[in-house]
Protein backbone atom coordinates (compact mmCIF):
# COMPACT_ATOMS: atom_id res chain seq x y z
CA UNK A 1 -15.54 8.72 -2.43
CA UNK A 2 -17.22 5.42 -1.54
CA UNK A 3 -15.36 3.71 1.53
CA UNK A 4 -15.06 -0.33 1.82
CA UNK A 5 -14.28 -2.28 5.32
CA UNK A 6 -12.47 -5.19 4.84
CA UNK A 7 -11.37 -7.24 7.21
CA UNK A 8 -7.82 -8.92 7.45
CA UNK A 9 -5.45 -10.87 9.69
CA UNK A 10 -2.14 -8.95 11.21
CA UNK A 11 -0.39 -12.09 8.62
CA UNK A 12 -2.86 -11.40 5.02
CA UNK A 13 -2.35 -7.67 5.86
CA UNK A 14 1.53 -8.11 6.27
CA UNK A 15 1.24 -10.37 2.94
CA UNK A 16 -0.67 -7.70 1.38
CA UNK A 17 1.59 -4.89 1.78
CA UNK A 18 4.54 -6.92 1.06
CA UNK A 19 3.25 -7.53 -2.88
CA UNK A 20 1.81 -4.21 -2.98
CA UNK A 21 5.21 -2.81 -2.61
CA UNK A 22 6.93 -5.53 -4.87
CA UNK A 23 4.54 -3.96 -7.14
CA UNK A 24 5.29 -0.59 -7.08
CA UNK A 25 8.89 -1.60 -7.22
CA UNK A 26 7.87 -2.98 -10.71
CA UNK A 27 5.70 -0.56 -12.13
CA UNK A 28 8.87 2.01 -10.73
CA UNK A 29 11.71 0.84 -12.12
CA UNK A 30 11.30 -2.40 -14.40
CA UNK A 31 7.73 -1.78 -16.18
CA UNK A 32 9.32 1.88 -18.05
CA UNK A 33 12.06 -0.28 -19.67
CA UNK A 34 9.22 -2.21 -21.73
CA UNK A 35 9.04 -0.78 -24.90
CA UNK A 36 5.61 1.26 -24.88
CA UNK A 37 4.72 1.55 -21.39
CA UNK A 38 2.93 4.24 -20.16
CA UNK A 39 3.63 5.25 -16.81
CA UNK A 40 0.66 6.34 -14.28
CA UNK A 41 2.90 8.75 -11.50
CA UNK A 42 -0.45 9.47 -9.81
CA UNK A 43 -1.44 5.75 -9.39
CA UNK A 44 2.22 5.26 -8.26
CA UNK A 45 1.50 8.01 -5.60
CA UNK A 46 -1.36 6.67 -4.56
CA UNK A 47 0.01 2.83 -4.23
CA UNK A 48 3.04 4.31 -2.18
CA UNK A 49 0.45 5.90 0.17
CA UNK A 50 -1.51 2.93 0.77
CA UNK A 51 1.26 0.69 1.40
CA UNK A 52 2.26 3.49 3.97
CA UNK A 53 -0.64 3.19 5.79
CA UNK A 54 -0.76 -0.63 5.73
CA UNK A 55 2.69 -0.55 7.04
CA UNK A 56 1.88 2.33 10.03
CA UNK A 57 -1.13 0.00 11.23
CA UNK A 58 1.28 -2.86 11.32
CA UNK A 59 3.80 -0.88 12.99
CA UNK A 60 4.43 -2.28 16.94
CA UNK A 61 5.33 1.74 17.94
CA UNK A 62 1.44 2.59 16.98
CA UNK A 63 -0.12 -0.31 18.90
CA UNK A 64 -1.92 1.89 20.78
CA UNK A 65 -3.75 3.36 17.79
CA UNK A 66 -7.01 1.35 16.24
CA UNK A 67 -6.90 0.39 13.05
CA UNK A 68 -9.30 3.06 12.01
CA UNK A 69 -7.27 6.03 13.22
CA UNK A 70 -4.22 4.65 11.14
CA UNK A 71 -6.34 4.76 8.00
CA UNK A 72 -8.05 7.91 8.69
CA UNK A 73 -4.53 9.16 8.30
């Protein structure tokens, strides 16, 4: 799998995760009620995970960790 760097402020990674998860929260629970969507679980899984990790690297109890040993998670 082919691996990008990007770089981001604490404040555009904070924003970042924030919509991410707004969404998820979509695609969840309002997007299935739309007459014929098709729902992706796997991409769903996969959103939930990265907006996990975003959140863990922005997490003050994991300061001490870099940002590359939260993602390598």
């Amino acid at each position: 799998m082919t691996q990008i760097n990007l770089r981001l402020t604490v404040k555009e990674l904070e924003l970042l995760a924030t919509l991410a998860s707004d969404q998820l929260f979509r695609r969840e629970f309002i997007d299935p009620k739309m007459p014929g969507y098709k729902s992706n679980f796997a991409e769903v899984s996969m959103g939930k995970a990265l907006v996990a990790r975003m959140r863990s690297i922005l997490d003050p109890r994991c300061a001490g960790r870099t940002p590359s040993a939260a993602l390598a998670d």
